[in-house]
PDB file of N, CA and C in Angstrom:
ATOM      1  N   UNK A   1     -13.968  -2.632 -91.401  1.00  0.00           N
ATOM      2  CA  UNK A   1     -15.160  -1.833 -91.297  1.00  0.00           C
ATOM      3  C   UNK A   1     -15.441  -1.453 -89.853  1.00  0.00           C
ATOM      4  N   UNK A   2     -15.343  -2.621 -89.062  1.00  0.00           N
ATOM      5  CA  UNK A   2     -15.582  -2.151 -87.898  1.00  0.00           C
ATOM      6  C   UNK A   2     -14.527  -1.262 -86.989  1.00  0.00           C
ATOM      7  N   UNK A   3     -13.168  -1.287 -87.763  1.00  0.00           N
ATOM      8  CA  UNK A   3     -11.809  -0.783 -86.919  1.00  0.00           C
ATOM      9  C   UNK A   3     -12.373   0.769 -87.470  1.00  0.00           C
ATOM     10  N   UNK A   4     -12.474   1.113 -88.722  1.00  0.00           N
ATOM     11  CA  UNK A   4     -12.798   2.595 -89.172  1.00  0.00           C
ATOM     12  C   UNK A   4     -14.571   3.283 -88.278  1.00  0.00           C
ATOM     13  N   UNK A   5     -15.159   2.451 -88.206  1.00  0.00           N
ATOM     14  CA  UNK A   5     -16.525   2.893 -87.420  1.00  0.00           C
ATOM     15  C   UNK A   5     -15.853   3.185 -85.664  1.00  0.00           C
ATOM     16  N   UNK A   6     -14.909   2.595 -85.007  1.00  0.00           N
ATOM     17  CA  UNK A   6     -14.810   2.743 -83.692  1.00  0.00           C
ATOM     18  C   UNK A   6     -13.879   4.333 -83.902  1.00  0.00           C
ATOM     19  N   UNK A   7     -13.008   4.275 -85.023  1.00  0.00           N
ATOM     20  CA  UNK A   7     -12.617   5.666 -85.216  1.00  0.00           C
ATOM     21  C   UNK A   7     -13.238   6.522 -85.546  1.00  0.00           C
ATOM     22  N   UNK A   8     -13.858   6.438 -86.256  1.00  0.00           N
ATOM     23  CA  UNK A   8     -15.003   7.701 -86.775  1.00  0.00           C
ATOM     24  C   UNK A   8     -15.854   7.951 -85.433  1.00  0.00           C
ATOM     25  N   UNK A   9     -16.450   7.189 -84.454  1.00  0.00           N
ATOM     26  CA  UNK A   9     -17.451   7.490 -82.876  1.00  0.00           C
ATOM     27  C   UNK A   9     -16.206   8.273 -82.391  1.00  0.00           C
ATOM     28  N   UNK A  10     -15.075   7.437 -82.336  1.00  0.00           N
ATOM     29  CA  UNK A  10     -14.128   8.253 -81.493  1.00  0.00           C
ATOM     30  C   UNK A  10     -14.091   9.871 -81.672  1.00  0.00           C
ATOM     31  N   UNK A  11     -13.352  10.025 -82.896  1.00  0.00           N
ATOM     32  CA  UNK A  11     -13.240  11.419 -83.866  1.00  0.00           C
ATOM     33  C   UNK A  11     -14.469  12.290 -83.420  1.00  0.00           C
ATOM     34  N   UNK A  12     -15.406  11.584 -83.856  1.00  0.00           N
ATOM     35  CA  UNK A  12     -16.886  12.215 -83.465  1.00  0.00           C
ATOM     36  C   UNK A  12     -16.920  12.860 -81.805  1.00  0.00           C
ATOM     37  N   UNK A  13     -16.639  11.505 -81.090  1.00  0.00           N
ATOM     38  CA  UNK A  13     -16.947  12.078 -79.577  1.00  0.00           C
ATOM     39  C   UNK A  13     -15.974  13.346 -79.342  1.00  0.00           C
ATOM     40  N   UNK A  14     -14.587  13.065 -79.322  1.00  0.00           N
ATOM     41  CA  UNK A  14     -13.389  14.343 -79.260  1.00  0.00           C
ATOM     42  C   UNK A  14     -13.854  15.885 -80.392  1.00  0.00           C
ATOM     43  N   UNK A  15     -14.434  16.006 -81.680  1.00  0.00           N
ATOM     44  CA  UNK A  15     -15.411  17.392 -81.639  1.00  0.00           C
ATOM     45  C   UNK A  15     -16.388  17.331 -80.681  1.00  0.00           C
ATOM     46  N   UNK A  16     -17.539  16.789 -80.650  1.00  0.00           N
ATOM     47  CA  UNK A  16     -18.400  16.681 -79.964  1.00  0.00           C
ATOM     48  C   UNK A  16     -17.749  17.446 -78.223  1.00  0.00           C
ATOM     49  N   UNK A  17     -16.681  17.033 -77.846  1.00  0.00           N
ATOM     50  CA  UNK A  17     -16.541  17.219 -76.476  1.00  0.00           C
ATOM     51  C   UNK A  17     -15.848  18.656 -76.497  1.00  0.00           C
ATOM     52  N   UNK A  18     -14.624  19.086 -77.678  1.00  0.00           N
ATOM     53  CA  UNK A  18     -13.856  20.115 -77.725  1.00  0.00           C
ATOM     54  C   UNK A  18     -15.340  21.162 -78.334  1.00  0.00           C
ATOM     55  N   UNK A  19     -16.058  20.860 -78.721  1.00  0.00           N
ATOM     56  CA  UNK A  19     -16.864  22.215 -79.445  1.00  0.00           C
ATOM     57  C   UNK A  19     -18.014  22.389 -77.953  1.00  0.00           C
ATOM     58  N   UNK A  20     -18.254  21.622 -76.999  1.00  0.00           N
ATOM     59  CA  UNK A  20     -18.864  21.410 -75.678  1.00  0.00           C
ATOM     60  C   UNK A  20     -17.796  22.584 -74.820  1.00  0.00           C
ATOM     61  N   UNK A  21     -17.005  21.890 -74.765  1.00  0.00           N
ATOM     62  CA  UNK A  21     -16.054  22.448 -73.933  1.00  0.00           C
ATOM     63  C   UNK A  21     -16.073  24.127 -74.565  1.00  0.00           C
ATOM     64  N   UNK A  22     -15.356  24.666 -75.733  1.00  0.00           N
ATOM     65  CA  UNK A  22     -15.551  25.625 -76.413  1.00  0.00           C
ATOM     66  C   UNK A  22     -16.540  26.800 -75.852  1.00  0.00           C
ATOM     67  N   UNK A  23     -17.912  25.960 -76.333  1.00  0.00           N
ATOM     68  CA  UNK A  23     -19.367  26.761 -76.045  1.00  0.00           C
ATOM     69  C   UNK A  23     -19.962  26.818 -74.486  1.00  0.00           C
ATOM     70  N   UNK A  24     -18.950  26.155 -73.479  1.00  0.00           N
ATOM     71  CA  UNK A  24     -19.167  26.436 -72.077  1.00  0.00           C
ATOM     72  C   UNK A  24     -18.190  27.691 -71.844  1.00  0.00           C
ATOM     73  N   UNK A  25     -17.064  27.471 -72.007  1.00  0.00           N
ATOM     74  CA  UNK A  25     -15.888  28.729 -72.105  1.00  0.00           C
ATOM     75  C   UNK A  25     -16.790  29.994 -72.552  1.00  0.00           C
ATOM     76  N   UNK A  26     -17.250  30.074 -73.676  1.00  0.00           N
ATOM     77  CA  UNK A  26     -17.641  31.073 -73.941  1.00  0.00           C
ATOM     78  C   UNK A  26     -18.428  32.012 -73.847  1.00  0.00           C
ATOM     79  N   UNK A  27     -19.874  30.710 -73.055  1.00  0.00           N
ATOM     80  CA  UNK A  27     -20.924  31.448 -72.269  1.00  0.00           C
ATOM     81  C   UNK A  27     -20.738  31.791 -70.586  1.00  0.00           C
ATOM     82  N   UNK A  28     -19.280  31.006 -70.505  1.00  0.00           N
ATOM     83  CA  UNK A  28     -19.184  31.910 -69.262  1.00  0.00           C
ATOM     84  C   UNK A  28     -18.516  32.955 -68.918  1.00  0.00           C
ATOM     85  N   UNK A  29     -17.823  33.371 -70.275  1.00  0.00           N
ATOM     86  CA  UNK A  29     -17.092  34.847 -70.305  1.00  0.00           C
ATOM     87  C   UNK A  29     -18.260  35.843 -70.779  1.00  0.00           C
ATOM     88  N   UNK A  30     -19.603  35.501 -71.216  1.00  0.00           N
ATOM     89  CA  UNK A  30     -20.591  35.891 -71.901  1.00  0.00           C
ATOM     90  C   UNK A  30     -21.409  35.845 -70.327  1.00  0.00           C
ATOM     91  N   UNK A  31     -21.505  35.565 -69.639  1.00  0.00           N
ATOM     92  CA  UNK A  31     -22.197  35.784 -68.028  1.00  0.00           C
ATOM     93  C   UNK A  31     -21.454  36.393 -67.231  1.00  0.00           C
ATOM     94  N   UNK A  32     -20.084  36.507 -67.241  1.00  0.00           N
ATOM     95  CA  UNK A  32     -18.875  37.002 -66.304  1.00  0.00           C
ATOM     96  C   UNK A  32     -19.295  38.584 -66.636  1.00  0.00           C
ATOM     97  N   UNK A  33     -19.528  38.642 -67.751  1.00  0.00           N
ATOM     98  CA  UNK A  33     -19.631  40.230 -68.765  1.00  0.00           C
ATOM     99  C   UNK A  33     -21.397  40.837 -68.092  1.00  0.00           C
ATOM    100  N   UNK A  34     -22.118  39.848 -68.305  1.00  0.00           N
ATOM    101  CA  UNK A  34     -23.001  40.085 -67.582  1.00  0.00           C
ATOM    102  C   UNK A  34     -23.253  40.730 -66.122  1.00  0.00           C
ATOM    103  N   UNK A  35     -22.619  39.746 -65.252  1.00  0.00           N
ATOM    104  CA  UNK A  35     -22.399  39.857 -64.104  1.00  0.00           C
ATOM    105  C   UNK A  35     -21.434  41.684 -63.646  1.00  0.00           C
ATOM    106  N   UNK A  36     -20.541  41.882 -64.494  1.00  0.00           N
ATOM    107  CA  UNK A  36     -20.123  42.875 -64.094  1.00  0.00           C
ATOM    108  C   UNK A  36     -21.414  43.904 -64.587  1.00  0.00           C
ATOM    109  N   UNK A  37     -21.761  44.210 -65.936  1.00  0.00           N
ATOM    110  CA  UNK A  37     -22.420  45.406 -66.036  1.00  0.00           C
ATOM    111  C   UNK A  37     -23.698  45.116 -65.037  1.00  0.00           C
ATOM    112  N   UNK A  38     -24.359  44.027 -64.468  1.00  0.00           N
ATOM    113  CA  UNK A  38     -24.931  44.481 -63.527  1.00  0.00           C
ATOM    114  C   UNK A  38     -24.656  45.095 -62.394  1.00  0.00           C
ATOM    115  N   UNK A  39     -23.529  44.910 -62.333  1.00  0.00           N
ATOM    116  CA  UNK A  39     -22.994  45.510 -60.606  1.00  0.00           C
ATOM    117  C   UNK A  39     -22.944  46.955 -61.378  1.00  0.00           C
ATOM    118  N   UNK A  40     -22.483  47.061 -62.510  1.00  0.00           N
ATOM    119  CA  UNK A  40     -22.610  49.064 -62.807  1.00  0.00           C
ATOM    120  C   UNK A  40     -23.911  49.343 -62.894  1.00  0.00           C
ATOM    121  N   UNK A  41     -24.569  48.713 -63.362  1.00  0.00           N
ATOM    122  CA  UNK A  41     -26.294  49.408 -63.048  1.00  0.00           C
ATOM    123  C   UNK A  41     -26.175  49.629 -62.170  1.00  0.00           C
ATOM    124  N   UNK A  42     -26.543  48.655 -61.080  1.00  0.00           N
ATOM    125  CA  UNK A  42     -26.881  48.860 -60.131  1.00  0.00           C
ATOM    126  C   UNK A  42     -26.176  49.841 -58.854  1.00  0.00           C
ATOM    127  N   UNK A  43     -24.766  49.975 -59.482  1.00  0.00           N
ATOM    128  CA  UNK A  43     -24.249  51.470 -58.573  1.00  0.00           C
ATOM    129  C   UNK A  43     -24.873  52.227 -59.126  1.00  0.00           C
ATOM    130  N   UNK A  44     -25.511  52.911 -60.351  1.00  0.00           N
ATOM    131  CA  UNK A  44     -26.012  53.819 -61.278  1.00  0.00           C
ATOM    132  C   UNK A  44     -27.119  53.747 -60.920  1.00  0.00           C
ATOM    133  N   UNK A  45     -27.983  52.613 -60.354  1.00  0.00           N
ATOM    134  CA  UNK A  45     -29.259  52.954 -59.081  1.00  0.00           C
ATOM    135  C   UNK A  45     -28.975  53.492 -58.248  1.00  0.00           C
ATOM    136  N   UNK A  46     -28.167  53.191 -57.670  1.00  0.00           N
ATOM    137  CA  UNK A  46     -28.033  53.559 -56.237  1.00  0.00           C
ATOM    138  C   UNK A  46     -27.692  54.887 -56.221  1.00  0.00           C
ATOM    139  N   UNK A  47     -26.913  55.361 -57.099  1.00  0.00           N
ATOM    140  CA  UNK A  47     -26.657  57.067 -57.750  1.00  0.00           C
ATOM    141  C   UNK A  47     -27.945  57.888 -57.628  1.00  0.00           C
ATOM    142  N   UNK A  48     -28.430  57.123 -58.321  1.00  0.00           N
ATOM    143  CA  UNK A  48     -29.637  57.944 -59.162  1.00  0.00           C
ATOM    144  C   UNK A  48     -30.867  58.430 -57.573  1.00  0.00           C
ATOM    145  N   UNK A  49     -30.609  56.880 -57.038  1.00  0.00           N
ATOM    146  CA  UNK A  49     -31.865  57.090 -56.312  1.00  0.00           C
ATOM    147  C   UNK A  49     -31.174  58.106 -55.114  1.00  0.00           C
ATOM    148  N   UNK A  50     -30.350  58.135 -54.915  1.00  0.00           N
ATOM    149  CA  UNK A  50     -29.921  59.428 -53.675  1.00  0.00           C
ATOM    150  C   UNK A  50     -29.622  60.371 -54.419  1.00  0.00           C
ATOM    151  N   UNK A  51     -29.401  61.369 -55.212  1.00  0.00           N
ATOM    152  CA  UNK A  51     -29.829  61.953 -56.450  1.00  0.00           C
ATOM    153  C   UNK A  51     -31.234  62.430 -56.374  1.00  0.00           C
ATOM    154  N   UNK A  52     -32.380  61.593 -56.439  1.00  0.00           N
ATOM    155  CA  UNK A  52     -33.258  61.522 -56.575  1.00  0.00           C
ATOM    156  C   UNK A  52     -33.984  62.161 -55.079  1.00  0.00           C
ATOM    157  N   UNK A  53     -33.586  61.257 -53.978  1.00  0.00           N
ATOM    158  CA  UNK A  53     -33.820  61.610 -52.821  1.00  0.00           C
ATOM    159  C   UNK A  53     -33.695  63.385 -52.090  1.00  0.00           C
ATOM    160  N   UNK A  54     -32.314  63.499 -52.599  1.00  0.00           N
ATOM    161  CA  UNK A  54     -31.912  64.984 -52.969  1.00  0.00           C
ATOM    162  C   UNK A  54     -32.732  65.918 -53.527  1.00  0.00           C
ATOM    163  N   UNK A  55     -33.363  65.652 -54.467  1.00  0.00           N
ATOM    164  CA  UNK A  55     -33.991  66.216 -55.321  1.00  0.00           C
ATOM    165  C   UNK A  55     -35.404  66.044 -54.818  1.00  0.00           C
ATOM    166  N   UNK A  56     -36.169  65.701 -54.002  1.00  0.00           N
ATOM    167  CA  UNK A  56     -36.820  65.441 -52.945  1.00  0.00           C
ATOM    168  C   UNK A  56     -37.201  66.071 -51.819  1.00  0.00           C
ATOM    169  N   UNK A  57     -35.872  66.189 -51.687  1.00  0.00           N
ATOM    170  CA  UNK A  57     -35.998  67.146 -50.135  1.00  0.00           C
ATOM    171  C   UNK A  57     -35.952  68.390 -49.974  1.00  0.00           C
ATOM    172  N   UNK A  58     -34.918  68.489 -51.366  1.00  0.00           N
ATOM    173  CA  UNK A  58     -34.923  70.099 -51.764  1.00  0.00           C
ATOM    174  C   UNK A  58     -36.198  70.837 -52.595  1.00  0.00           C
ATOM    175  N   UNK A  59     -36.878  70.319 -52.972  1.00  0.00           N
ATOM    176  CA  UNK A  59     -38.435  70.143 -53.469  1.00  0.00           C
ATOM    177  C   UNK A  59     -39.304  70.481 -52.426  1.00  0.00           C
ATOM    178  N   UNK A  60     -39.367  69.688 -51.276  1.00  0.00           N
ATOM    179  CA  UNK A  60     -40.102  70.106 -49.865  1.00  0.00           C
ATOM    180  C   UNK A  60     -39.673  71.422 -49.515  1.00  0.00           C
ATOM    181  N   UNK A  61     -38.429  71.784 -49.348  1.00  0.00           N
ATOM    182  CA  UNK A  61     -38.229  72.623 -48.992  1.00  0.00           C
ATOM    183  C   UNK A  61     -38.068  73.742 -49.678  1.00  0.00           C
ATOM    184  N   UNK A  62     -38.388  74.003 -50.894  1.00  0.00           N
ATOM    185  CA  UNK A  62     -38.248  75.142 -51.919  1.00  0.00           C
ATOM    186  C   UNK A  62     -39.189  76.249 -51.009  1.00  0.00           C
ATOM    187  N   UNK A  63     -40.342  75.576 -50.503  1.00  0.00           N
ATOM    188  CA  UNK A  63     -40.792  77.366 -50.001  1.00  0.00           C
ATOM    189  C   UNK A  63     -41.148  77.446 -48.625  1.00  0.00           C
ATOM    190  N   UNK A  64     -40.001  77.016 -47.815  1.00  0.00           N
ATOM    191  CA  UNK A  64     -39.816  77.761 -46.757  1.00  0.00           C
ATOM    192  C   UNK A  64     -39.104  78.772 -46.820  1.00  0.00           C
ATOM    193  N   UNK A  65     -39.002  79.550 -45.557  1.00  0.00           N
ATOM    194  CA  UNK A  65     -38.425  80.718 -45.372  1.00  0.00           C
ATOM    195  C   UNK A  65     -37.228  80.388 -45.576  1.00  0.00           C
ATOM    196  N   UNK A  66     -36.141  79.552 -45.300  1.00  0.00           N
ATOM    197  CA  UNK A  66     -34.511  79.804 -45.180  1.00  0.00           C
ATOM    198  C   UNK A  66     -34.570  79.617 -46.612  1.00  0.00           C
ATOM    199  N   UNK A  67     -34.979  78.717 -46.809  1.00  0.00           N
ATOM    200  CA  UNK A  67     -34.819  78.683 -48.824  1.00  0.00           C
ATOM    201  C   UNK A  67     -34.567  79.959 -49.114  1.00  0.00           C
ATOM    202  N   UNK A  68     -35.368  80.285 -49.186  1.00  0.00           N
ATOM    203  CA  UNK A  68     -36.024  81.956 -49.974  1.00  0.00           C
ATOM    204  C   UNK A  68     -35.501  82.848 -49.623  1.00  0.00           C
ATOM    205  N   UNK A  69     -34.837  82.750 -48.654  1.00  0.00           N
ATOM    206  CA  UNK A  69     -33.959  83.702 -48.076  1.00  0.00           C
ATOM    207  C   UNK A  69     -32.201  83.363 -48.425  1.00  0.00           C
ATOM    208  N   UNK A  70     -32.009  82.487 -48.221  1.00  0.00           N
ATOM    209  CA  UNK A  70     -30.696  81.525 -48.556  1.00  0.00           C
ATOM    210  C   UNK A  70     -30.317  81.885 -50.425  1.00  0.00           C
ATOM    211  N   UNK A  71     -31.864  81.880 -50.742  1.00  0.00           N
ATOM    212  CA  UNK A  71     -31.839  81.968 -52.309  1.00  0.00           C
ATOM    213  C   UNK A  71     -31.539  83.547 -52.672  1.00  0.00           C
ATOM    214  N   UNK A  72     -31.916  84.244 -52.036  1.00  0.00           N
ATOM    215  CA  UNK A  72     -31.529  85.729 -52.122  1.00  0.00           C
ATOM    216  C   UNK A  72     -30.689  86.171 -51.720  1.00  0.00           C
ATOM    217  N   UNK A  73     -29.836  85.469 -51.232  1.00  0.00           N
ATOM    218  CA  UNK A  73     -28.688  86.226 -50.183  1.00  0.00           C
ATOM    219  C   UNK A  73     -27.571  85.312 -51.600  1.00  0.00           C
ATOM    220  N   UNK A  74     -27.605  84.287 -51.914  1.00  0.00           N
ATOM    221  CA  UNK A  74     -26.513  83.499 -52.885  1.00  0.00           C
ATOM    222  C   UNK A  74     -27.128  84.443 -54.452  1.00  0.00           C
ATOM    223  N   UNK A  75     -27.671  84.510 -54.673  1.00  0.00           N
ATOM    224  CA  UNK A  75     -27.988  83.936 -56.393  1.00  0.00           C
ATOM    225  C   UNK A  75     -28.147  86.049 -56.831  1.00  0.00           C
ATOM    226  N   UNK A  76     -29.285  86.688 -55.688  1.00  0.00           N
ATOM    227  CA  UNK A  76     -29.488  88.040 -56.004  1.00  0.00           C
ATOM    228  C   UNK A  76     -29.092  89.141 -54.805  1.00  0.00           C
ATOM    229  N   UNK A  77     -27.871  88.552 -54.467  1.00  0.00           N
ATOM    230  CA  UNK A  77     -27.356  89.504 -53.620  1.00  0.00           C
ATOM    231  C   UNK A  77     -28.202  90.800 -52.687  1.00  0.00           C
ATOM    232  N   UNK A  78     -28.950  90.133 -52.183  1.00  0.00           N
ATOM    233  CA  UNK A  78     -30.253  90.440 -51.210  1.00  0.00           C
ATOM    234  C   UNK A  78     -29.718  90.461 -49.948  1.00  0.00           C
ATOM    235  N   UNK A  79     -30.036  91.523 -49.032  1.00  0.00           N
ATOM    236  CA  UNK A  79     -29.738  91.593 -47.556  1.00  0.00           C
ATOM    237  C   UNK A  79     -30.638  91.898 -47.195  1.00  0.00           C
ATOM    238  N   UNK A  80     -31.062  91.299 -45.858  1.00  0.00           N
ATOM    239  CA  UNK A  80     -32.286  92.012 -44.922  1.00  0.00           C
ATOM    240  C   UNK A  80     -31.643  93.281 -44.474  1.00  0.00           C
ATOM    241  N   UNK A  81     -32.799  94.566 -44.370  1.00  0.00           N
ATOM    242  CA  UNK A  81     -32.464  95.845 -43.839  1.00  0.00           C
ATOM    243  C   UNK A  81     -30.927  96.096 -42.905  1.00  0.00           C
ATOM    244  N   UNK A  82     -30.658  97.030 -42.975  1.00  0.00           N
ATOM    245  CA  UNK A  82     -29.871  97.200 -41.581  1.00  0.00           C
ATOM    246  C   UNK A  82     -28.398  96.268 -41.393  1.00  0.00           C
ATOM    247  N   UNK A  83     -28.578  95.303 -42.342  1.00  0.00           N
ATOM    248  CA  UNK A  83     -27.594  94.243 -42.389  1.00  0.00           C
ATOM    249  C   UNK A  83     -26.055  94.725 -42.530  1.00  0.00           C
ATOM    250  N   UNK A  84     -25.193  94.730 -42.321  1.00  0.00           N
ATOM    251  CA  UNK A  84     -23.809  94.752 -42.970  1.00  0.00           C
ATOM    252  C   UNK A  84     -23.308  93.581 -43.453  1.00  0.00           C
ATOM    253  N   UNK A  85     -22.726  94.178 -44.714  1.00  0.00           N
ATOM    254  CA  UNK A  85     -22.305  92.532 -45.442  1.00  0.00           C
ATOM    255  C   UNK A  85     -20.588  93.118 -45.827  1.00  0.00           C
ATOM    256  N   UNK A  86     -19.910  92.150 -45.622  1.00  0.00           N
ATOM    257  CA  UNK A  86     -18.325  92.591 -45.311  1.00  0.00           C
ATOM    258  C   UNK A  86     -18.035  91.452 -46.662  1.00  0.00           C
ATOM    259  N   UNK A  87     -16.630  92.382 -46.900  1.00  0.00           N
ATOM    260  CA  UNK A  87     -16.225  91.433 -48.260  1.00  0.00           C
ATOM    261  C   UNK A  87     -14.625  91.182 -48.069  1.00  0.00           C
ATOM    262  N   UNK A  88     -14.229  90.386 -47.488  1.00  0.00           N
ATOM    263  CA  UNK A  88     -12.885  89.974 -47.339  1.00  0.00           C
ATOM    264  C   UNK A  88     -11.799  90.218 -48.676  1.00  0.00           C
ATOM    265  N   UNK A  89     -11.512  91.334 -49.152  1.00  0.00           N
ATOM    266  CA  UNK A  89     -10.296  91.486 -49.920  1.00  0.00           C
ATOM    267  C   UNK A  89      -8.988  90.643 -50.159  1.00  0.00           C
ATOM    268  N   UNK A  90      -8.780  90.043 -49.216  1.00  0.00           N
ATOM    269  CA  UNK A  90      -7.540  89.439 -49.129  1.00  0.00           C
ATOM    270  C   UNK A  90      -6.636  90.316 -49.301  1.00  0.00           C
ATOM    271  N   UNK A  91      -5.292  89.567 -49.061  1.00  0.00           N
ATOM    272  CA  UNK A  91      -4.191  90.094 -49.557  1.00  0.00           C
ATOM    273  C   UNK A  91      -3.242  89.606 -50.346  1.00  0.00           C
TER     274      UNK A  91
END
């Protein structure tokens, strides 16, 4: 009785330690996974917010003069008076 009880604690402790062991393995491939998609957020902040910053400055500056002028000369083919505007043909 007592030779089968020191086997059965034994048996017991060896799951006990392999299903331990197991469920550490697994939560640390389960944090490793973690650990990376935070580092992609957080480039995807860092994106966003200079992006953002961009979007900012070009905001301030929507109505000054070079804007508005910059914007007419690209988008509606606008020249101030008197101007010559040359068009390189290539060859």
């Amino acid at each position: 009785m007592k030779k089968s009880r020191k086997i059965l604690i034994k048996l017991l402790f060896i799951i006990l330690s392999v299903y331990a062991i197991f469920t550490i393995l697994n939560q640390q491939e389960t944090l490793n996974q973690y650990a990376k998609n935070k580092k992609e957020l957080l480039a995807q902040i860092e994106e966003q917010n200079e992006y953002k910053e961009e979007l900012t400055s070009k905001k301030d500056n929507i109505n000054s003069l070079e804007f508005i002028e910059q914007s007419a000369r690209e988008y509606l083919d606008m020249y101030l008076p008197n101007e010559k505007v040359y068009i390189d043909q290539g060859r």
